[in-house]
Protein backbone atom coordinates (compact mmCIF):
# COMPACT_ATOMS: atom_id res chain seq x y z
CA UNK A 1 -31.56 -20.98 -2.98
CA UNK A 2 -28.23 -21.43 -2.81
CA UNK A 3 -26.91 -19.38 -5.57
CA UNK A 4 -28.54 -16.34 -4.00
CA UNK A 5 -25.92 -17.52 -1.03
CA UNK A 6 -23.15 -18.21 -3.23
CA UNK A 7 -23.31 -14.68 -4.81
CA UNK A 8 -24.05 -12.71 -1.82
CA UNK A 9 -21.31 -14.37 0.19
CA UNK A 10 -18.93 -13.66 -2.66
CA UNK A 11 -20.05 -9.79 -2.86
CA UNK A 12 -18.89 -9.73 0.53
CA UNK A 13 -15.55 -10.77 0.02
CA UNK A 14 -14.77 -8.82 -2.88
CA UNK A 15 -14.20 -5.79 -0.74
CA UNK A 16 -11.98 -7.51 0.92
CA UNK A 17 -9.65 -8.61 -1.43
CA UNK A 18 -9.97 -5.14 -3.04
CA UNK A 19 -8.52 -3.76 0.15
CA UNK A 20 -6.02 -6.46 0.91
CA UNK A 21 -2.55 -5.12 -0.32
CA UNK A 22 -3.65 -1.84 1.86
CA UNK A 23 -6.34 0.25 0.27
CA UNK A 24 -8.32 0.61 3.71
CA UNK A 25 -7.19 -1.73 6.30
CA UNK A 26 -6.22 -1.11 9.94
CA UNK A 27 -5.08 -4.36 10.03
CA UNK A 28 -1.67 -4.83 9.87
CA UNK A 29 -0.28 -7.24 7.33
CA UNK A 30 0.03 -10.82 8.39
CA UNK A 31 3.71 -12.57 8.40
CA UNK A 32 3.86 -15.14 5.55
CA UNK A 33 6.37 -17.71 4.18
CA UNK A 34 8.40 -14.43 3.12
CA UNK A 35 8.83 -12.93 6.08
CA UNK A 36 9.39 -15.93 8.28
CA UNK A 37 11.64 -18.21 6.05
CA UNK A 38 13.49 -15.51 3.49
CA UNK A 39 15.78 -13.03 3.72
CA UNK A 40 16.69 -10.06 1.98
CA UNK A 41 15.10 -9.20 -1.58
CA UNK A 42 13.82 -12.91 -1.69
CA UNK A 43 9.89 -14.32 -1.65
CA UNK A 44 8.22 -17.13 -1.06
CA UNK A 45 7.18 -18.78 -4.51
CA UNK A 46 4.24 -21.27 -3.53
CA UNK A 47 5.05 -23.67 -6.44
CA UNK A 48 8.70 -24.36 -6.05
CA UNK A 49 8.29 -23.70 -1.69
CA UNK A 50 11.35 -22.22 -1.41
CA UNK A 51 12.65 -18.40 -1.51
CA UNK A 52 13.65 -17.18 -4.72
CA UNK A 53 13.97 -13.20 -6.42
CA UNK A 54 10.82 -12.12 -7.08
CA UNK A 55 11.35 -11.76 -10.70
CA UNK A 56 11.73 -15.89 -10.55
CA UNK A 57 8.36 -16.28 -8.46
CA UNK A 58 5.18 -17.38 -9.19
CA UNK A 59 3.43 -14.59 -7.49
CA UNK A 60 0.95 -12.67 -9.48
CA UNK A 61 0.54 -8.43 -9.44
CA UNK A 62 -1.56 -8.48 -6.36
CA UNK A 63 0.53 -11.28 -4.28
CA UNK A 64 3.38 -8.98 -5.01
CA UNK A 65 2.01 -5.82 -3.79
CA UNK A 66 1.18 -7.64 -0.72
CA UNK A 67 4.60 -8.92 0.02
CA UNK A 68 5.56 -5.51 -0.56
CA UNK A 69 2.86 -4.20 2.11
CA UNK A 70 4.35 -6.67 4.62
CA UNK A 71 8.06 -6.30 3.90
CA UNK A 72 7.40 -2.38 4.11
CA UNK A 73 5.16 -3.10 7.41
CA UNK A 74 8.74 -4.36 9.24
CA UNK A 75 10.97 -1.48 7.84
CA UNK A 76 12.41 -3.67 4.45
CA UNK A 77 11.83 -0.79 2.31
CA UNK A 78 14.61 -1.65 0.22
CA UNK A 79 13.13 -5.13 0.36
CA UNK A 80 9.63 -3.70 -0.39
CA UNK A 81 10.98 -1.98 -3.56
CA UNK A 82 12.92 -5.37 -4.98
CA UNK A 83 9.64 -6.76 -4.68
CA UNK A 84 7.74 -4.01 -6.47
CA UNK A 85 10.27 -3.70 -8.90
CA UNK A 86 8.82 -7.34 -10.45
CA UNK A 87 5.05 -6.37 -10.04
CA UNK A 88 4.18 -6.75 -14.05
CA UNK A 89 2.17 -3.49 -14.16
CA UNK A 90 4.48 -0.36 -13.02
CA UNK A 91 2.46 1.99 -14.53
CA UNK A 92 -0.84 0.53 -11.79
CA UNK A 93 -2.06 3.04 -9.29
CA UNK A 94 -1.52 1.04 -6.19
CA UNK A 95 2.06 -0.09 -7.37
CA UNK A 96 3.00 3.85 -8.12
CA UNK A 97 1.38 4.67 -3.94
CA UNK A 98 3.88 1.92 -2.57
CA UNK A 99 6.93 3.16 -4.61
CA UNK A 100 5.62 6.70 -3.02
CA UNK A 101 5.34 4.86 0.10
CA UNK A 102 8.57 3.34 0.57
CA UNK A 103 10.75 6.00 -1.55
CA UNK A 104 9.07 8.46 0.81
CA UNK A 105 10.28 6.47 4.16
CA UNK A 106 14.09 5.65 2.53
CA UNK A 107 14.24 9.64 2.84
CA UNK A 108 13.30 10.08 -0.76
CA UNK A 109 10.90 13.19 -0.56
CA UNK A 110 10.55 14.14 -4.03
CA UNK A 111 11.16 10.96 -5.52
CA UNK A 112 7.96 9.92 -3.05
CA UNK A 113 5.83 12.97 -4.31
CA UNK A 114 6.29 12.15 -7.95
CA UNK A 115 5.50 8.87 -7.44
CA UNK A 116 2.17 9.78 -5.09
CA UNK A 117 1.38 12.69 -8.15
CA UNK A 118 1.49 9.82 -10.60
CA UNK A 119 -0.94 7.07 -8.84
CA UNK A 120 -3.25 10.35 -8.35
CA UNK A 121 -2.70 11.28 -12.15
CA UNK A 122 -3.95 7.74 -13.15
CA UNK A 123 -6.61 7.69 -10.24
CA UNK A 124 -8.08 10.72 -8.63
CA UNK A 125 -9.83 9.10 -5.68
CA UNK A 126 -6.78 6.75 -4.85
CA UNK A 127 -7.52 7.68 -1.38
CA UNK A 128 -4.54 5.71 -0.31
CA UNK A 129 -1.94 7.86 -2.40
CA UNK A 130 -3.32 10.83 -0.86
CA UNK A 131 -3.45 10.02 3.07
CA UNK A 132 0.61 8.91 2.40
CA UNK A 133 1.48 12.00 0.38
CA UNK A 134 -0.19 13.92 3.93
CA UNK A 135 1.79 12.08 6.02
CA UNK A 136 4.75 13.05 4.28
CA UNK A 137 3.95 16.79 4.57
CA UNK A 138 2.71 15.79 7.87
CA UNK A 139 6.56 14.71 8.75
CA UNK A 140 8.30 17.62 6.59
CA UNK A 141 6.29 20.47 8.85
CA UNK A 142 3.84 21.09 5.73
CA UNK A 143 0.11 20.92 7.78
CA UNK A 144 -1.72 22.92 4.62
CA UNK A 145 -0.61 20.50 2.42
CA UNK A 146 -1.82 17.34 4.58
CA UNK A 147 -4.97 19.34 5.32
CA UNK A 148 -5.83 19.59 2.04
CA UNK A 149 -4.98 15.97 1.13
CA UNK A 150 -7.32 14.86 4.14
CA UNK A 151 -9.95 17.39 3.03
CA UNK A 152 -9.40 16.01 -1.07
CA UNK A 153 -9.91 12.09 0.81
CA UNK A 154 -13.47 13.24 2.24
CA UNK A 155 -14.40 15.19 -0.77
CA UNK A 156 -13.69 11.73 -2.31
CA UNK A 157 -15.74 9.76 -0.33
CA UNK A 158 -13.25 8.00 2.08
CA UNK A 159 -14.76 9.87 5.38
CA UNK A 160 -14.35 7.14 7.90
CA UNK A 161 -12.22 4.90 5.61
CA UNK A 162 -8.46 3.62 7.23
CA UNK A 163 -6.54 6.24 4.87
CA UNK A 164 -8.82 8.86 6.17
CA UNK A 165 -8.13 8.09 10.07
CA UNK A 166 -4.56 7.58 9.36
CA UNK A 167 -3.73 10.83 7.69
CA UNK A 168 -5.86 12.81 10.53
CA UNK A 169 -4.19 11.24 13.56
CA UNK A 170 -1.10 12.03 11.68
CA UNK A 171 -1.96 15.66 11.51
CA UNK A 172 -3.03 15.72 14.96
CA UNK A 173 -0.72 13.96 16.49
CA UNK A 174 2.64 14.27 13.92
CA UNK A 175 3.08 10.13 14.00
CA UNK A 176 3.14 9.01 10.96
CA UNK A 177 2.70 4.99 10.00
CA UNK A 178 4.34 2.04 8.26
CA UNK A 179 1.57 0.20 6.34
């Protein structure tokens, strides 16, 4: 009986971990070693415990895009992007939506919106890609744009989802936010 258990209890968490460097949370990201002990472009590396460049760390792809999500979350954009810069896979979806991402909120509008086309390019229902690329028309004044973006994310099946909620409030409300 206990492997039915076992595999039901890990079923559960695999959405979780799926989500965790911001595909559909509304949690914000928690501080970690990085953003409590290091400064600048540096990481926490769990092996050596001290801050190094990320290039030098032990984090893997997914770590990395977290640390990204959390630097971004506290306005480290240029942090964010040091950090993505070492993620071993440039070419991944969810790398190419936080280059978008943090290009996007360094004032980098079209450098944002080729990044967001790409991620889309290599995955249509990146959901994520497409509520950020709406909040950026949101901010530059463009409302048809974001509408159809939201419109795009429930044709996609993310009705309901974080990226969803986000990119409406934006367009009713004009705030925009930060993870």
């Amino acid at each position: 009986m206990r492997a039915p258990l076992t595999l039901t209890a890990l079923a559960l968490l695999v959405p979780t971990f799926a989500f965790a460097a911001g595909g559909d949370t509304t949690t914000p990201p928690k501080p970690s070693e990085t953003t409590k002990e290091c400064w600048g472009t540096r990481v926490w590396d769990p092996e050596t415990q001290k801050c190094v460049l990320p290039k030098e760390s032990s984090l893997n792809g997914d770590q990395l895009l977290q640390t990204a999500r959390e630097l971004a979350y506290l306005n480290r954009f240029e942090d964010a992007q040091a950090v993505l810069a070492a993620h071993p896979v440039q070419s991944d979806s969810g790398v190419l939506t936080y280059w978008g991402f943090t290009s996007r909120k360094l004032g980098q509008t079209d450098l944002a919106n080729a990044y967001y086309n790409r991620a889309i390019a290599q995955d249509p229902d990146n959901i994520l890609a497409r509520s950020y690329m709406g909040q950026g028309f949101v901010e530059s004044g463009d409302y048809a744009q974001a509408l159809a973006q939201w419109k795009e994310i429930k044709a996609r099946g993310g009705e309901g989802t974080w990226a969803e909620a986000s990119l409406r409030q934006a367009i009713e409300t004009g705030v925009t936010v930060n993870y």
